[in-house]
PDB file of N, CA and C in Angstrom:
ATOM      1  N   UNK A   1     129.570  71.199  91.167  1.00  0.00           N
ATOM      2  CA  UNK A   1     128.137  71.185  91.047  1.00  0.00           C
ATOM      3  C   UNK A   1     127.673  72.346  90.163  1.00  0.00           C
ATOM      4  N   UNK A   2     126.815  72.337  89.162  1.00  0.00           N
ATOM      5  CA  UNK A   2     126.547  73.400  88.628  1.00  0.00           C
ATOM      6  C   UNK A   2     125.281  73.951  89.138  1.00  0.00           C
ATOM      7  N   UNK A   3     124.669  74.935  88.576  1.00  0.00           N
ATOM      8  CA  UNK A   3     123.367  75.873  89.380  1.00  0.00           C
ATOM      9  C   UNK A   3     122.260  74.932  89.637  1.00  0.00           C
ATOM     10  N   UNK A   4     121.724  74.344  88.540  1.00  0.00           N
ATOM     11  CA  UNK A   4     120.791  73.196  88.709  1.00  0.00           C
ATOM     12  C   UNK A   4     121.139  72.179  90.236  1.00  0.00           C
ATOM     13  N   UNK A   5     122.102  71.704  89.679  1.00  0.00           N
ATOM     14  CA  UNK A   5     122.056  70.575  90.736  1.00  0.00           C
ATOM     15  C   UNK A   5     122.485  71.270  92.548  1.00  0.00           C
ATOM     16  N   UNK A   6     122.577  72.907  92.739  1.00  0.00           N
ATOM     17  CA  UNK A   6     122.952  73.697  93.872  1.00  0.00           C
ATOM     18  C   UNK A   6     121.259  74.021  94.224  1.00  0.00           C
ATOM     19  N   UNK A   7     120.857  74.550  92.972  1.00  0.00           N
ATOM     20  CA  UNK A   7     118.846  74.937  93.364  1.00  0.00           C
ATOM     21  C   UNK A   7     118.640  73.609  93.752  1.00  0.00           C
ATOM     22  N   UNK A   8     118.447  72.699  93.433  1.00  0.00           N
ATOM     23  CA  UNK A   8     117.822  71.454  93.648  1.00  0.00           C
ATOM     24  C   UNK A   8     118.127  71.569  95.193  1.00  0.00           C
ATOM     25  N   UNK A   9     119.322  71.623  95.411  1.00  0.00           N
ATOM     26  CA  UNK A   9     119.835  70.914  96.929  1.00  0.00           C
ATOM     27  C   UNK A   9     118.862  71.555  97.724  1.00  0.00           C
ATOM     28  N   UNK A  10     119.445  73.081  97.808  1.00  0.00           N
ATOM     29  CA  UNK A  10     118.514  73.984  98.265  1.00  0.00           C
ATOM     30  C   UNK A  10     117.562  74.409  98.734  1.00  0.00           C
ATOM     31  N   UNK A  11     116.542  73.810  97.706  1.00  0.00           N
ATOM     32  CA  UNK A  11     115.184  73.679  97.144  1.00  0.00           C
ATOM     33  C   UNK A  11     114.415  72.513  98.370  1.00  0.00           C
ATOM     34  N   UNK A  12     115.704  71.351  98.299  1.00  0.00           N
ATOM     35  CA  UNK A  12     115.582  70.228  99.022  1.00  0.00           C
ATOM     36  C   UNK A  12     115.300  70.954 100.817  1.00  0.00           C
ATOM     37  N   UNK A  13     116.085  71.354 100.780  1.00  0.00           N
ATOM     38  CA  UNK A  13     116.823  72.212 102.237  1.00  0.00           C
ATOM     39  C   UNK A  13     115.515  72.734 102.943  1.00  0.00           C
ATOM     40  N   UNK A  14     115.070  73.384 101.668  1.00  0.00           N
ATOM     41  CA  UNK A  14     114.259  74.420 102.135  1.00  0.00           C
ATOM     42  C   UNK A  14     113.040  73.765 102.085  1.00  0.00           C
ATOM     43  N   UNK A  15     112.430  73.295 101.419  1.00  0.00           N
ATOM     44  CA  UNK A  15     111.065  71.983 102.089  1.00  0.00           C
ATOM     45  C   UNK A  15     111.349  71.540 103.272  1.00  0.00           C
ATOM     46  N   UNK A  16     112.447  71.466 103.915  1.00  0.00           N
ATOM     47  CA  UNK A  16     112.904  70.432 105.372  1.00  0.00           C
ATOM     48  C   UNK A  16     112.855  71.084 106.213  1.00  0.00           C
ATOM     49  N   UNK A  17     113.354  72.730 105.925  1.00  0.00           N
ATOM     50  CA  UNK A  17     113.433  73.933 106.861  1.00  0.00           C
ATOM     51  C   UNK A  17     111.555  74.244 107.018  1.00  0.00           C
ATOM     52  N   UNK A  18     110.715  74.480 105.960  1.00  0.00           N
ATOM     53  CA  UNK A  18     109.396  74.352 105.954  1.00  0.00           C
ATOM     54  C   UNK A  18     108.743  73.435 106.552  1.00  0.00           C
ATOM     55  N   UNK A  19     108.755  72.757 106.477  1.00  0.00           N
ATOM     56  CA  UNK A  19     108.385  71.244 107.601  1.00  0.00           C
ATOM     57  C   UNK A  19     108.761  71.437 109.134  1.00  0.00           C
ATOM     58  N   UNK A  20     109.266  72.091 109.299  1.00  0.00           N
ATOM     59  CA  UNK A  20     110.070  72.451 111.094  1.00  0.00           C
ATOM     60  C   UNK A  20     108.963  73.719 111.099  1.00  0.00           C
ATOM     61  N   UNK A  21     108.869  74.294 110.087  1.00  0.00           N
ATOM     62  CA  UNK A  21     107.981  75.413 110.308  1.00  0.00           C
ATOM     63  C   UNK A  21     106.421  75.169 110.281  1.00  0.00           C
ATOM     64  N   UNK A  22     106.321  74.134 110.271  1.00  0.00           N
ATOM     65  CA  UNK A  22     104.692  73.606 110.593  1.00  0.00           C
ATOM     66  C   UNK A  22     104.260  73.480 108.901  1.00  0.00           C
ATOM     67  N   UNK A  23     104.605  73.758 107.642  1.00  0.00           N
ATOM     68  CA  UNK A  23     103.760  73.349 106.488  1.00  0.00           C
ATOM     69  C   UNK A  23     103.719  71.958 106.462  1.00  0.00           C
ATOM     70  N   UNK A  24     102.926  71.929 105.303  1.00  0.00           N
ATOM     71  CA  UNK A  24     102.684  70.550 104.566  1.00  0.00           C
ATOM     72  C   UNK A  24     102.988  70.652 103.763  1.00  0.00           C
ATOM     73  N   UNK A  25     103.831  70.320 102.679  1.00  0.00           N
ATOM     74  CA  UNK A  25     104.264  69.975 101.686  1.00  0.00           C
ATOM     75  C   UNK A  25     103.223  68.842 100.755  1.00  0.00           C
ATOM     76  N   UNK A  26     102.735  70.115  99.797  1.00  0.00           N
ATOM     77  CA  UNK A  26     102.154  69.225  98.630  1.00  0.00           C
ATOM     78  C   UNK A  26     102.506  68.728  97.566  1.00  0.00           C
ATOM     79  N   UNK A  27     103.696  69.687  96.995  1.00  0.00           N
ATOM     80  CA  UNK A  27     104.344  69.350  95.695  1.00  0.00           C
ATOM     81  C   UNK A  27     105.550  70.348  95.632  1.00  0.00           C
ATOM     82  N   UNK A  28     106.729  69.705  94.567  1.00  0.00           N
ATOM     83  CA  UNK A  28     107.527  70.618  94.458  1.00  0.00           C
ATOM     84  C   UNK A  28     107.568  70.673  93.205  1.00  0.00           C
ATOM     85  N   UNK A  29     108.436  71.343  92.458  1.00  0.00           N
ATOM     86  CA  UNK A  29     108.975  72.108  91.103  1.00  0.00           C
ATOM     87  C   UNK A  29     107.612  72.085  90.628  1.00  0.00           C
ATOM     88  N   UNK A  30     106.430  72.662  90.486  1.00  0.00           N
ATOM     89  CA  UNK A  30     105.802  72.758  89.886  1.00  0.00           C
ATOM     90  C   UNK A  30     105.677  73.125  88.564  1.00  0.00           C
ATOM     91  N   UNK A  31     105.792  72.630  87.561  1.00  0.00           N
ATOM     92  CA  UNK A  31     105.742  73.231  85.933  1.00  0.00           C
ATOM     93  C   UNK A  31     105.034  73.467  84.903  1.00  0.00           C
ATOM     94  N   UNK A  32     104.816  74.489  84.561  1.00  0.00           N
ATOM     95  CA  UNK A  32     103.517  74.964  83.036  1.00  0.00           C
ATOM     96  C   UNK A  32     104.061  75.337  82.286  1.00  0.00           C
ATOM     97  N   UNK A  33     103.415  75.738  81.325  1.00  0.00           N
ATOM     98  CA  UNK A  33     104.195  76.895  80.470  1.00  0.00           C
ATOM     99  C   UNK A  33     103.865  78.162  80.726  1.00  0.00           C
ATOM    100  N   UNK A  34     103.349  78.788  81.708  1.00  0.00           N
ATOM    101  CA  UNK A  34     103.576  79.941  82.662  1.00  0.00           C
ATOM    102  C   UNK A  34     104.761  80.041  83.585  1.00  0.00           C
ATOM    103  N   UNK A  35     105.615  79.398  83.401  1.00  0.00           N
ATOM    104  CA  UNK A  35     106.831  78.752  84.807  1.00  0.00           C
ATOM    105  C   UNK A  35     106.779  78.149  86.216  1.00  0.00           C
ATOM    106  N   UNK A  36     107.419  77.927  86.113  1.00  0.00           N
ATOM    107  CA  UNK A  36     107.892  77.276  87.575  1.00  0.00           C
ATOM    108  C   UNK A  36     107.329  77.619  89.414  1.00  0.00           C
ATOM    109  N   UNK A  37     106.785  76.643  90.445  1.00  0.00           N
ATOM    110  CA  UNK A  37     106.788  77.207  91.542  1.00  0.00           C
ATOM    111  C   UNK A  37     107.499  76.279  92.243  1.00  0.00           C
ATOM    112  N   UNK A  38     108.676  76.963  93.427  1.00  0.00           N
ATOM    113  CA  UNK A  38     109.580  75.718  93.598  1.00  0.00           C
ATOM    114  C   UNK A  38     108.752  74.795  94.573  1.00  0.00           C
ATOM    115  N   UNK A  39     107.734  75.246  95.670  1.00  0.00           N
ATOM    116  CA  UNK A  39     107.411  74.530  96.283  1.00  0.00           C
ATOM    117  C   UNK A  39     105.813  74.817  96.494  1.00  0.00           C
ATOM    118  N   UNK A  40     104.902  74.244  96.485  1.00  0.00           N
ATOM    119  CA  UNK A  40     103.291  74.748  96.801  1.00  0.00           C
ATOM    120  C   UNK A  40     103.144  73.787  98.278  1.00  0.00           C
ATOM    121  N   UNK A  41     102.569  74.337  99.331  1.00  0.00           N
ATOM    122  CA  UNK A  41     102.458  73.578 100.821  1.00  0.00           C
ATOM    123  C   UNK A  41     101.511  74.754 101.003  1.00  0.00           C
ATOM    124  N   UNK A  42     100.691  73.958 102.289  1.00  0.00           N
ATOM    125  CA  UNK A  42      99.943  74.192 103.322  1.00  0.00           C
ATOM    126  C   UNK A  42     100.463  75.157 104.588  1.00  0.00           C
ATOM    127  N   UNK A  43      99.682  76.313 105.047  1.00  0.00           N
ATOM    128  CA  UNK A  43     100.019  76.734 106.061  1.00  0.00           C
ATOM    129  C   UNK A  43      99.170  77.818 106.908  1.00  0.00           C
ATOM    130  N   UNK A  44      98.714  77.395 107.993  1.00  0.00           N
ATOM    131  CA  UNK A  44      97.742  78.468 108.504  1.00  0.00           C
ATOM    132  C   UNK A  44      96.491  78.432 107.565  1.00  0.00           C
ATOM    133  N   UNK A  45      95.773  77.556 107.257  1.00  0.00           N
ATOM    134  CA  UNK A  45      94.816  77.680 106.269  1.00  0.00           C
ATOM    135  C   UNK A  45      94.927  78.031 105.156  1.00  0.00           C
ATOM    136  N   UNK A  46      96.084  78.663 104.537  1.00  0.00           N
ATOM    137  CA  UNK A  46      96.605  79.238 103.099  1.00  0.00           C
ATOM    138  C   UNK A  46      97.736  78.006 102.737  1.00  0.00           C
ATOM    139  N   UNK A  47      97.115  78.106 101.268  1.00  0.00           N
ATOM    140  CA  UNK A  47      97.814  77.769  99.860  1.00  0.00           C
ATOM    141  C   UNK A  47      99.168  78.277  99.809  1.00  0.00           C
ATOM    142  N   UNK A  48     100.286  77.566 100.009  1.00  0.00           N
ATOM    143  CA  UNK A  48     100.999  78.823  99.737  1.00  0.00           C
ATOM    144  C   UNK A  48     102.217  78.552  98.886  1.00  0.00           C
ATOM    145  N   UNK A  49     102.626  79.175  98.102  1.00  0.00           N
ATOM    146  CA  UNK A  49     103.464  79.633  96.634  1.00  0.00           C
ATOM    147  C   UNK A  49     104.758  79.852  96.935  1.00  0.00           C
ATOM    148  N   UNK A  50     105.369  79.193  96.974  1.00  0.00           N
ATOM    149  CA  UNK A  50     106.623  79.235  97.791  1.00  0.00           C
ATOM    150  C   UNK A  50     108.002  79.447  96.942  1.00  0.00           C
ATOM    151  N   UNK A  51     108.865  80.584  96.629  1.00  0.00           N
ATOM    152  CA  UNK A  51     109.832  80.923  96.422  1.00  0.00           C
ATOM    153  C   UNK A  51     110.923  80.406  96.657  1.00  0.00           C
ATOM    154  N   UNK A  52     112.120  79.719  96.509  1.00  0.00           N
ATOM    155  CA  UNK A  52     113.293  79.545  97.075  1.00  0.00           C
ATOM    156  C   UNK A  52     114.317  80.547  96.833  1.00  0.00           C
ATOM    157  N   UNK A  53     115.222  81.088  97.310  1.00  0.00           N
ATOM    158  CA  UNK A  53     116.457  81.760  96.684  1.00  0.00           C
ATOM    159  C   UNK A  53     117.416  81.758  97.445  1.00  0.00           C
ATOM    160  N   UNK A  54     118.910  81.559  96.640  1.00  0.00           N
ATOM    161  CA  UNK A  54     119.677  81.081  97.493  1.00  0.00           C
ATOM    162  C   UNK A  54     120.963  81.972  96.965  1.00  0.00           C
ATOM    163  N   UNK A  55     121.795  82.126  97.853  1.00  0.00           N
ATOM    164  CA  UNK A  55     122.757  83.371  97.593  1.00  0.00           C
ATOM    165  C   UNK A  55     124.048  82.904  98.656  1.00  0.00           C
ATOM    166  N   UNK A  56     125.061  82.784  98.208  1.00  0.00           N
ATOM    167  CA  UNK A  56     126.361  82.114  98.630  1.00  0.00           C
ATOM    168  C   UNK A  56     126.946  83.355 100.060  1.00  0.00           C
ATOM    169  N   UNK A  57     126.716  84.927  99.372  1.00  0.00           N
ATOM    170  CA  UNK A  57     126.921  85.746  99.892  1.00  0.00           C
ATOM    171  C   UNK A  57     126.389  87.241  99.638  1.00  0.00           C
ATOM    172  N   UNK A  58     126.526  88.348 100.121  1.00  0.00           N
ATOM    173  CA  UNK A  58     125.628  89.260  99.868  1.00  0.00           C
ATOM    174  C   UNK A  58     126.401  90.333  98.507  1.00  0.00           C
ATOM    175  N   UNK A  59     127.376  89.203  97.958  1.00  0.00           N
ATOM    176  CA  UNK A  59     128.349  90.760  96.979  1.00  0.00           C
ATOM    177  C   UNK A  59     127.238  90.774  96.164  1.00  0.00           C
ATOM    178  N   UNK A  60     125.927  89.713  94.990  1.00  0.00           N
ATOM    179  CA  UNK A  60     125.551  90.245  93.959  1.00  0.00           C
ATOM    180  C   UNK A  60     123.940  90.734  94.771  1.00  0.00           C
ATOM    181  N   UNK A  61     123.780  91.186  96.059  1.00  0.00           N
ATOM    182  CA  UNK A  61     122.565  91.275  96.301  1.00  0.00           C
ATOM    183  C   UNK A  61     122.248  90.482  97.464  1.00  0.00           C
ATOM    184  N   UNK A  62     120.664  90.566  97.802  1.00  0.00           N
ATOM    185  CA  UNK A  62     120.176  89.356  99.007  1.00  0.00           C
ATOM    186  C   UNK A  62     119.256  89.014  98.308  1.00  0.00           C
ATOM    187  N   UNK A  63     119.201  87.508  98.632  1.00  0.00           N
ATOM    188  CA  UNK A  63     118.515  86.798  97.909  1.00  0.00           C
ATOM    189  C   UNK A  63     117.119  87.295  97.799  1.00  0.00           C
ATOM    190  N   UNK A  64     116.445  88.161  98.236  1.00  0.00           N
ATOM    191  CA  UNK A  64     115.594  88.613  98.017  1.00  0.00           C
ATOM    192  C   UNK A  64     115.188  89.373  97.141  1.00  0.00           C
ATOM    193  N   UNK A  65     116.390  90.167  96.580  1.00  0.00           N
ATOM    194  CA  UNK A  65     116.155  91.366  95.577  1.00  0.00           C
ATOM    195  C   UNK A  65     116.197  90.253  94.324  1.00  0.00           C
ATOM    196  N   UNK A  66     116.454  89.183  94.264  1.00  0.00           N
ATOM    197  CA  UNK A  66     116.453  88.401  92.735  1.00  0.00           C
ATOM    198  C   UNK A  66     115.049  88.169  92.386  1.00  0.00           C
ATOM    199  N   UNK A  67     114.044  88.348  93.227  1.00  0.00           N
ATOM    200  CA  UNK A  67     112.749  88.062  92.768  1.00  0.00           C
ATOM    201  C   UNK A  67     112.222  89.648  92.621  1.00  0.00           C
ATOM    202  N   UNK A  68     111.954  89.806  91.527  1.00  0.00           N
ATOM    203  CA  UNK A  68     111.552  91.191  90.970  1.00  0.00           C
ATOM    204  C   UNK A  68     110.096  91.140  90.320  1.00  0.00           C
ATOM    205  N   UNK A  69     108.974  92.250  90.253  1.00  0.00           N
ATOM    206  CA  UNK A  69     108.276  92.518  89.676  1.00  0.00           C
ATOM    207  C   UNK A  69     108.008  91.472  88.609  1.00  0.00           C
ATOM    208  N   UNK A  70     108.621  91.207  87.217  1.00  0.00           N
ATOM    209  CA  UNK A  70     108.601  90.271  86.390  1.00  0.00           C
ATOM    210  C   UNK A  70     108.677  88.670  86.716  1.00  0.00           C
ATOM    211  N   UNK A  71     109.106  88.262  87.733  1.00  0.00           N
ATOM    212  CA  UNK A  71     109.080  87.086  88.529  1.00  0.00           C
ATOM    213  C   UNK A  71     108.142  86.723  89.386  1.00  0.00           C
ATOM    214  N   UNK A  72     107.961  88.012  89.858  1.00  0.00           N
ATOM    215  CA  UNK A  72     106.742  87.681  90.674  1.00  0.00           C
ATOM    216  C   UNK A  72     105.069  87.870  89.567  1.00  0.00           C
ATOM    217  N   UNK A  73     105.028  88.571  89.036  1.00  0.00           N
ATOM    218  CA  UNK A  73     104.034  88.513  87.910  1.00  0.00           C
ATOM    219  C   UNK A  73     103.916  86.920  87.491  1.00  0.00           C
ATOM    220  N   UNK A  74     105.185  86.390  87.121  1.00  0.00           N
ATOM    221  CA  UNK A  74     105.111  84.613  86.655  1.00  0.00           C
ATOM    222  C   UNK A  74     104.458  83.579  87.666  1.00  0.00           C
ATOM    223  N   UNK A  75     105.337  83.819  88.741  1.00  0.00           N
ATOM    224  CA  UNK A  75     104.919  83.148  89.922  1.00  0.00           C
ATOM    225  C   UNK A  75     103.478  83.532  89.654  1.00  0.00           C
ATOM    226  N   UNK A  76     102.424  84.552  90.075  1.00  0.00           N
ATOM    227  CA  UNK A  76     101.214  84.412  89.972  1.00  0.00           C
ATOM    228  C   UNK A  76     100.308  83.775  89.197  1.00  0.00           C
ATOM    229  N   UNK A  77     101.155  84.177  87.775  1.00  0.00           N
ATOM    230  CA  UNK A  77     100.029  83.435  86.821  1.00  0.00           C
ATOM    231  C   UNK A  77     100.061  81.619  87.224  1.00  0.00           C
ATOM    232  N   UNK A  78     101.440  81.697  86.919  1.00  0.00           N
ATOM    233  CA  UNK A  78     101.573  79.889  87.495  1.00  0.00           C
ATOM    234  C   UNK A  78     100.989  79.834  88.738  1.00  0.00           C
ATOM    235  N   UNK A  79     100.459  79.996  89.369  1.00  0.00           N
ATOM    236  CA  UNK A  79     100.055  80.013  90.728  1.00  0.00           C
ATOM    237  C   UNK A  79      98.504  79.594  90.313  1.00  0.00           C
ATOM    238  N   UNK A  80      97.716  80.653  89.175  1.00  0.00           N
ATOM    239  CA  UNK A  80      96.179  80.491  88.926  1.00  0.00           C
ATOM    240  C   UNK A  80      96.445  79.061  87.779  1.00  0.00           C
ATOM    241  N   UNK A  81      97.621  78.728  86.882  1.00  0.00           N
ATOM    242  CA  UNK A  81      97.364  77.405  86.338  1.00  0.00           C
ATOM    243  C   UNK A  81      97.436  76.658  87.584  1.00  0.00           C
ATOM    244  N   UNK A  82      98.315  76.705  88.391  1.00  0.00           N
ATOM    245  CA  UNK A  82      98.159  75.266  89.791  1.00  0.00           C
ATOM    246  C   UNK A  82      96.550  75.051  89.648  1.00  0.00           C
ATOM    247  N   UNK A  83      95.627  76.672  90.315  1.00  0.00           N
ATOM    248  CA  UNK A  83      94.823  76.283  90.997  1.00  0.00           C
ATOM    249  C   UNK A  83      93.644  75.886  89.835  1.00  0.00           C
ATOM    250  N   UNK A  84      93.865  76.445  88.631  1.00  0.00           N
ATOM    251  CA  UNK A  84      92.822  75.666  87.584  1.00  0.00           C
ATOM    252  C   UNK A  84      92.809  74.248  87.334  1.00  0.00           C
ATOM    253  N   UNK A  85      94.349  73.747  87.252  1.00  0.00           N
ATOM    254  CA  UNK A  85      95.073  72.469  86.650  1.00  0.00           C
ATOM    255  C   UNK A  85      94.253  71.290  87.661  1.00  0.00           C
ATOM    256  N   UNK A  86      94.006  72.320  89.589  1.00  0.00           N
ATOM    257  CA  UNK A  86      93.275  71.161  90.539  1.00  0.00           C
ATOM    258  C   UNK A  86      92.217  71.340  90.764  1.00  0.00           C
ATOM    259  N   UNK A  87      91.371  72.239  89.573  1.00  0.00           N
ATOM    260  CA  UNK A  87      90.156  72.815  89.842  1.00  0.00           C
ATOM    261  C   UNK A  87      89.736  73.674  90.974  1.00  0.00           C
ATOM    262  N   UNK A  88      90.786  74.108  91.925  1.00  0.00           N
ATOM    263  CA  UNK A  88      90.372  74.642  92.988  1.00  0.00           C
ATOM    264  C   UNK A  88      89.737  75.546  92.765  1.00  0.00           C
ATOM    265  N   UNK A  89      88.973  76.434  93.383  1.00  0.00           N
ATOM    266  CA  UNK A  89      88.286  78.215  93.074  1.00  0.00           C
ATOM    267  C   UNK A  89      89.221  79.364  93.456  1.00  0.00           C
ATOM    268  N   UNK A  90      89.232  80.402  92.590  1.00  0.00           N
ATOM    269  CA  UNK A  90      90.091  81.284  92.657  1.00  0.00           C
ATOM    270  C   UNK A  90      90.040  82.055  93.980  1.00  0.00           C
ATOM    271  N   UNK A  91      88.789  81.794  95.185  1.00  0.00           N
ATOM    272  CA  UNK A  91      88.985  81.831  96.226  1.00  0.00           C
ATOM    273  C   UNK A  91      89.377  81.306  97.395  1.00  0.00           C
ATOM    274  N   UNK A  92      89.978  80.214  97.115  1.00  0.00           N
ATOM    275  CA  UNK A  92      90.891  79.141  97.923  1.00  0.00           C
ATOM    276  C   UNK A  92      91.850  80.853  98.686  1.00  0.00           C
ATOM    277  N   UNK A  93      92.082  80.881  99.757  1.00  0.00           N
ATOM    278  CA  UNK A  93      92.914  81.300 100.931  1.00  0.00           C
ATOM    279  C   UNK A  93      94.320  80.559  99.723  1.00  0.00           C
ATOM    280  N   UNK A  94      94.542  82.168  99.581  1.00  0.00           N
ATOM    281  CA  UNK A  94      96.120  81.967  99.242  1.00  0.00           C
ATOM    282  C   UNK A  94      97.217  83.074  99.551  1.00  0.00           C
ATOM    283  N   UNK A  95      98.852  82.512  99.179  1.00  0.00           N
ATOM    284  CA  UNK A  95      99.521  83.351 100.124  1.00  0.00           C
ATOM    285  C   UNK A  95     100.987  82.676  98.882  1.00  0.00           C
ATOM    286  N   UNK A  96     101.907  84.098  99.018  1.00  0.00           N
ATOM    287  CA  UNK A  96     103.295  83.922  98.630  1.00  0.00           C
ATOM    288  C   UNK A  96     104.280  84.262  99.344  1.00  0.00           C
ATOM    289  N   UNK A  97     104.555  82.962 100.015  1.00  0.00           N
ATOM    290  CA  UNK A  97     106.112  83.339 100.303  1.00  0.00           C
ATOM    291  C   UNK A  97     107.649  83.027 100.046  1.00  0.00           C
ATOM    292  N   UNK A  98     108.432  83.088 100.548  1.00  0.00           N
ATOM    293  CA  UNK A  98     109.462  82.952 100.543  1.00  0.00           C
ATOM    294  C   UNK A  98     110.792  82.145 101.162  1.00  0.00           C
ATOM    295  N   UNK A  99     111.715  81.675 101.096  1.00  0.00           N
ATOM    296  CA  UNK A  99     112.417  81.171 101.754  1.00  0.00           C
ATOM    297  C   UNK A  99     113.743  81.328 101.080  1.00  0.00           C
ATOM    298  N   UNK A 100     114.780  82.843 101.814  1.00  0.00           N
ATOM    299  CA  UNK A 100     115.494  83.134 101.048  1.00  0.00           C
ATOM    300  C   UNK A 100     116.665  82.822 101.989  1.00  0.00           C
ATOM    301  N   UNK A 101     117.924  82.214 101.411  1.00  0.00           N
ATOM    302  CA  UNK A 101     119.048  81.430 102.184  1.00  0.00           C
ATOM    303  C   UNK A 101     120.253  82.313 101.637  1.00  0.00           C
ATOM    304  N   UNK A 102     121.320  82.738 102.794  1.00  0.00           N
ATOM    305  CA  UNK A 102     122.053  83.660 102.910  1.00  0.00           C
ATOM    306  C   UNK A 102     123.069  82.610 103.250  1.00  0.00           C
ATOM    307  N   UNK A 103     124.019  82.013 102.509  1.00  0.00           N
ATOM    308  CA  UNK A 103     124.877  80.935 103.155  1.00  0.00           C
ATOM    309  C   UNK A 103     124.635  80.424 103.939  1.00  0.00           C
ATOM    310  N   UNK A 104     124.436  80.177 105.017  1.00  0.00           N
ATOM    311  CA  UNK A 104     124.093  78.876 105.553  1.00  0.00           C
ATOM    312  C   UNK A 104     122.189  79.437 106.677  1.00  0.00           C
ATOM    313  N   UNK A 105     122.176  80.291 106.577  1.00  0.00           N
ATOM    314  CA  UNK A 105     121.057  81.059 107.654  1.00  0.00           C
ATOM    315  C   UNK A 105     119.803  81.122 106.845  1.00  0.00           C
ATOM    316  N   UNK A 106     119.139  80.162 106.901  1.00  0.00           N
ATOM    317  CA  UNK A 106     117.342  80.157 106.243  1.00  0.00           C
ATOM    318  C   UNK A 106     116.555  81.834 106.983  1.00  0.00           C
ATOM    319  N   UNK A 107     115.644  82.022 105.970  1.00  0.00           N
ATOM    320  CA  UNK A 107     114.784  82.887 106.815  1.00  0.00           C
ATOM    321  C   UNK A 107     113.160  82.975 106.027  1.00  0.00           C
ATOM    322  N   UNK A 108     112.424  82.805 106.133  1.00  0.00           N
ATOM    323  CA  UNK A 108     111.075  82.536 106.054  1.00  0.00           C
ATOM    324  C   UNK A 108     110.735  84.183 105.769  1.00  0.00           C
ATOM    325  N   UNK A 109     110.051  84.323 104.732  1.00  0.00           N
ATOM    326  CA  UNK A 109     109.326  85.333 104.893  1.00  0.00           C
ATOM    327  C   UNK A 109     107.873  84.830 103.851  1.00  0.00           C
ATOM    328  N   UNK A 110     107.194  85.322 105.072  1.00  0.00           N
ATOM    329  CA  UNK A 110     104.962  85.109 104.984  1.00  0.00           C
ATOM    330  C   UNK A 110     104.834  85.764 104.218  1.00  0.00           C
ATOM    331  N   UNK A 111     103.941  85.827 102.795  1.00  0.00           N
ATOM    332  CA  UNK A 111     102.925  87.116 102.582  1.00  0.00           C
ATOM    333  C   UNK A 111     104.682  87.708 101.676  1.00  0.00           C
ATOM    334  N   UNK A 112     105.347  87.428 100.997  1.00  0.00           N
ATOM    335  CA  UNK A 112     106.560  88.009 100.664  1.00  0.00           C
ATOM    336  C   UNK A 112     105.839  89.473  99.544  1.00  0.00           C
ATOM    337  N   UNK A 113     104.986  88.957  98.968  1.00  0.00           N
ATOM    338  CA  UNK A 113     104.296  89.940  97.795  1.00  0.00           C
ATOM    339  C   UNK A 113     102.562  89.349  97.928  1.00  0.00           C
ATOM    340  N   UNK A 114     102.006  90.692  96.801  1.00  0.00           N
ATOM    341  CA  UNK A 114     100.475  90.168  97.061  1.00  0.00           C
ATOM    342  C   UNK A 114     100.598  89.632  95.488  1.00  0.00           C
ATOM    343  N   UNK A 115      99.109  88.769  95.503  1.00  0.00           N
ATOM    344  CA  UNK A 115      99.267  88.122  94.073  1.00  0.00           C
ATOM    345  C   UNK A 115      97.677  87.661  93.780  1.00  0.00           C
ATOM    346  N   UNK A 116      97.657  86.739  93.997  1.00  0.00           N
ATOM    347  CA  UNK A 116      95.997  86.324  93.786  1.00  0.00           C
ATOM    348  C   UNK A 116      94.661  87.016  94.831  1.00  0.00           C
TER     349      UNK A 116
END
């Protein structure tokens, strides 16, 4: 399997693991030419911007440290095309999190960074 078709799975995984966690799932791979959001869902009244990252094991890092400053800057802007692209108002209740997978152990993190 190469990286693509491992994010995808993943990606898959982790919408299913989100769904047990009470979201709604509105859309996935979201795409602009600002980049990518892997998943946008509902939760607690917030919008929320959803990260995937997935890490076999902890030798190059935790999946958490792969989303850096410059990633998360992207994620935001793509975040304000979502909410222009559905006309929403830039005060729509919004939120970024995360769902970073450590070989086989999901873990949710709310609120991962601030952004909008």
């Amino acid at each position: 399997m190469n990286k693509r078709e491992v994010g995808s799975r993943y990606e898959h995984n982790a919408a299913k693991f989100l769904l047990e966690q009470g979201y709604n799932i509105l859309e996935k791979n979201f795409r602009c030419k600002m980049g990518e959001i892997d998943i946008i869902g509902e939760s607690d009244g917030y919008l929320c911007f959803i990260e995937v990252k997935y890490r076999s094991s902890s030798g190059y890092g935790f999946p958490s440290e792969a989303v850096d400053n410059r990633k998360r800057r992207r994620i935001v802007r793509t975040a304000l095309s979502y909410l222009n692209y559905h006309k929403l108002s830039t005060d729509t209740p919004c939120r970024f999190d995360m769902v970073v997978i450590l070989d086989k152990e999901y873990t949710l993190i709310k609120n991962a960074f601030e952004g909008i």
